[in-house]
Protein backbone atom coordinates (compact mmCIF):
# COMPACT_ATOMS: atom_id res chain seq x y z
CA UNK A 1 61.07 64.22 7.11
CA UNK A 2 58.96 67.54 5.72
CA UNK A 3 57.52 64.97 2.90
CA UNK A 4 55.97 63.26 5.82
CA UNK A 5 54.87 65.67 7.75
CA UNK A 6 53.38 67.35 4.63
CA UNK A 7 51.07 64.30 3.81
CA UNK A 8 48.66 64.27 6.85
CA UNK A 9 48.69 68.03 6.40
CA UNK A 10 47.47 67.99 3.01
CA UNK A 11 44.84 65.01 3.81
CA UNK A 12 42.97 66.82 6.34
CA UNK A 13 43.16 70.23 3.83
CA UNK A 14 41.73 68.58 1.43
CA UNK A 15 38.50 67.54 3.66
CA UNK A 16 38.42 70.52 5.11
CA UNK A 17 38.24 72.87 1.63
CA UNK A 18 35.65 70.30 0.33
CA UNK A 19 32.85 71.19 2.35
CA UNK A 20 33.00 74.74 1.35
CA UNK A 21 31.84 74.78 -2.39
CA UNK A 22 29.42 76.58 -3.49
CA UNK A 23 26.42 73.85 -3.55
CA UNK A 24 26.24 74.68 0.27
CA UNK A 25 24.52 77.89 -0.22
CA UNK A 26 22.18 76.64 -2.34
CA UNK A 27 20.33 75.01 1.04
CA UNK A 28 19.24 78.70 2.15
CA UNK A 29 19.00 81.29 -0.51
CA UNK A 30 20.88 84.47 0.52
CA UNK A 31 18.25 87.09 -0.45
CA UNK A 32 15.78 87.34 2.84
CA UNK A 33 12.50 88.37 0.22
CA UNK A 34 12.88 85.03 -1.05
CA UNK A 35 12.93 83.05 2.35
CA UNK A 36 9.80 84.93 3.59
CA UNK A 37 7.92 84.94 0.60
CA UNK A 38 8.45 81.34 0.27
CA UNK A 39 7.47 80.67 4.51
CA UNK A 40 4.73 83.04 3.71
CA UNK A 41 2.76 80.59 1.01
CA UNK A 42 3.71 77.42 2.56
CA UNK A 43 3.55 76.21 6.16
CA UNK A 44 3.98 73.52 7.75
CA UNK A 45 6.60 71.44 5.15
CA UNK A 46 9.10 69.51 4.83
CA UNK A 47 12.14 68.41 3.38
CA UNK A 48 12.90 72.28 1.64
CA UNK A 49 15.81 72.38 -0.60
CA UNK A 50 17.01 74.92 -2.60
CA UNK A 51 18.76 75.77 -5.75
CA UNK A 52 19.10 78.68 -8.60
CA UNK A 53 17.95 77.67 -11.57
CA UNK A 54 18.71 80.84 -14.58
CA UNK A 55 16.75 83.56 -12.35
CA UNK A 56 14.94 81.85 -9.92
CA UNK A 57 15.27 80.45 -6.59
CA UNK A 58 13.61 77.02 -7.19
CA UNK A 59 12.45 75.34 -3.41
CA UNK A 60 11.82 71.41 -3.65
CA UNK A 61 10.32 70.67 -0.71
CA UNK A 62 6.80 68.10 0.21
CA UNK A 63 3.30 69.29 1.54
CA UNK A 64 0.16 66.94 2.21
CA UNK A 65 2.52 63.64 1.25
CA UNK A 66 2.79 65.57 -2.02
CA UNK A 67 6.04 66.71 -3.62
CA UNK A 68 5.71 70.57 -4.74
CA UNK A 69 8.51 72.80 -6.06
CA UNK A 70 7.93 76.75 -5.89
CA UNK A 71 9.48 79.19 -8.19
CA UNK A 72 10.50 82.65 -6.42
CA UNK A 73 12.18 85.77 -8.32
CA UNK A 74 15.43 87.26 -7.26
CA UNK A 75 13.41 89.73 -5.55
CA UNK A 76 10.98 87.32 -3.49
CA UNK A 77 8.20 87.24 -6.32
CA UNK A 78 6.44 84.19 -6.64
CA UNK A 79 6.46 82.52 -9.88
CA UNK A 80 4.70 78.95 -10.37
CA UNK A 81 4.42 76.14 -8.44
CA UNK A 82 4.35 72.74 -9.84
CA UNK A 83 2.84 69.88 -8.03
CA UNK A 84 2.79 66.08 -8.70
CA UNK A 85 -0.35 64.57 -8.65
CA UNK A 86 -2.17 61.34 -9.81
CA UNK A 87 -3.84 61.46 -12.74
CA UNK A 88 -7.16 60.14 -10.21
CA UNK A 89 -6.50 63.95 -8.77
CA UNK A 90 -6.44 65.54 -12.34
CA UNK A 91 -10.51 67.45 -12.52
CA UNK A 92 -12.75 65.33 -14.26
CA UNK A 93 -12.93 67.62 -17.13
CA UNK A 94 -9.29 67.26 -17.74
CA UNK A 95 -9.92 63.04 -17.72
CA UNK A 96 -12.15 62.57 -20.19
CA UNK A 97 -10.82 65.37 -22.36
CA UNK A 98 -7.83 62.51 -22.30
CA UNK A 99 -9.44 59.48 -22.15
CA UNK A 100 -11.32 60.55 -25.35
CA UNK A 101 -8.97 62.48 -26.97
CA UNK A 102 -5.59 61.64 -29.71
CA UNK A 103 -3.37 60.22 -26.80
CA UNK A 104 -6.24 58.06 -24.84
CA UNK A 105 -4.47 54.91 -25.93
CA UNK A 106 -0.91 56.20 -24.89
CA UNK A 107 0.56 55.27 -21.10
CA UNK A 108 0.44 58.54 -18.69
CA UNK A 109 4.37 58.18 -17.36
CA UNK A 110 3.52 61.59 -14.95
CA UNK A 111 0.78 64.41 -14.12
CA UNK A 112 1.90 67.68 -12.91
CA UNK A 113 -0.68 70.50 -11.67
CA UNK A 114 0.85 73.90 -12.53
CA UNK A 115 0.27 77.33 -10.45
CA UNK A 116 1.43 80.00 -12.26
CA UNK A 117 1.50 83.76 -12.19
CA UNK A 118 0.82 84.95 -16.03
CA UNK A 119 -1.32 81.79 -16.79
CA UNK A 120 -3.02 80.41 -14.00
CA UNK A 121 -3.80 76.61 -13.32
CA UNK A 122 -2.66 74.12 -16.01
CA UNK A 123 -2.06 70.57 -15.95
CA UNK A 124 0.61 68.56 -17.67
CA UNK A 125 0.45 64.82 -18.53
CA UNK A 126 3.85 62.95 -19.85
CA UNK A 127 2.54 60.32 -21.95
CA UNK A 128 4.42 57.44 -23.49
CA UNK A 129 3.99 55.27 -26.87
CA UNK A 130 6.74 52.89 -28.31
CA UNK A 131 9.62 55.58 -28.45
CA UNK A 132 7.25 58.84 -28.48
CA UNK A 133 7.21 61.14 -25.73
CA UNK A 134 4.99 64.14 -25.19
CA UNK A 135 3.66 66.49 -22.90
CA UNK A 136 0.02 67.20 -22.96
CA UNK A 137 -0.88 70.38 -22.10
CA UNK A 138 -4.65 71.09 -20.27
CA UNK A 139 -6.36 73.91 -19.39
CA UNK A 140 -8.93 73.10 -15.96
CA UNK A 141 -11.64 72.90 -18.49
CA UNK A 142 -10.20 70.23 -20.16
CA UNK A 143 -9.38 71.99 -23.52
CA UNK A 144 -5.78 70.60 -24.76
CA UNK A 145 -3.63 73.68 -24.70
CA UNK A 146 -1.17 71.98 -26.87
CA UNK A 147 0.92 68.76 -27.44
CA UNK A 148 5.36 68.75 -27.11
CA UNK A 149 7.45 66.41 -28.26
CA UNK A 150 9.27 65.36 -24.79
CA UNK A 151 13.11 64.48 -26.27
């Protein structure tokens, strides 16, 4: 009689301790600095999630239709944010530095504008060819930074 009475017991337990792990937490970061540094820099979006990636808290989240993710400190510092973009959106300098450079004949797979603190405003193009990968690396002027084997 305790076996059965044990069974629906352990059921609901086991529902109940599965919505507490620790994933939870990573919807809100704990640390107030980063919260109102991040609401600080960007109003008005949508669809935030968080998560800690090494030292950061990392927010996904989507401004203007596009999808942005911010990088914040422990302490509330901003970091870098990355932003996908078209390559149509890339500056013109950064398009024909492509279009007549090494890789013009590869397929662009992604662009990605990046904000950051120590370097300022690259871009990044993922470009594909038969079983090659890289990431092209562009300053605004349209210099190639450098060139990474994607594996």
């Amino acid at each position: 009689m305790k076996t059965i009475f044990l069974i629906p017991v352990l059921v609901v337990s086991m529902f109940t301790f599965q919505g507490c792990n620790s994933d939870d937490d990573l919807n809100n970061p704990r640390n107030e600095a980063v919260e109102v540094a991040f609401k600080t820099m960007y109003t008005e979006v949508t669809h935030v999630e968080w998560e800690k990636k090494g030292n950061y808290w990392v927010a996904d989240f989507w401004k203007d239709g596009k999808e942005m993710e911010a990088w914040f400190t422990m302490d509330g510092q901003w970091y870098q944010t990355e932003t996908d973009i078209t390559f149509a959106e890339l500056p013109e300098t950064v398009k024909a530095s492509f279009t007549s450079g090494n890789y013009k004949d590869w397929r662009v797979d992604d662009v990605d504008k990046f904000e950051h603190r120590d370097t300022g405003t690259f871009y990044v193009l993922d470009v594909e060819k038969g079983n090659q990968d890289y990431d092209l690396y562009y300053s605004p002027d349209g210099t190639m930074i450098k060139a990474v084997e994607d594996r």
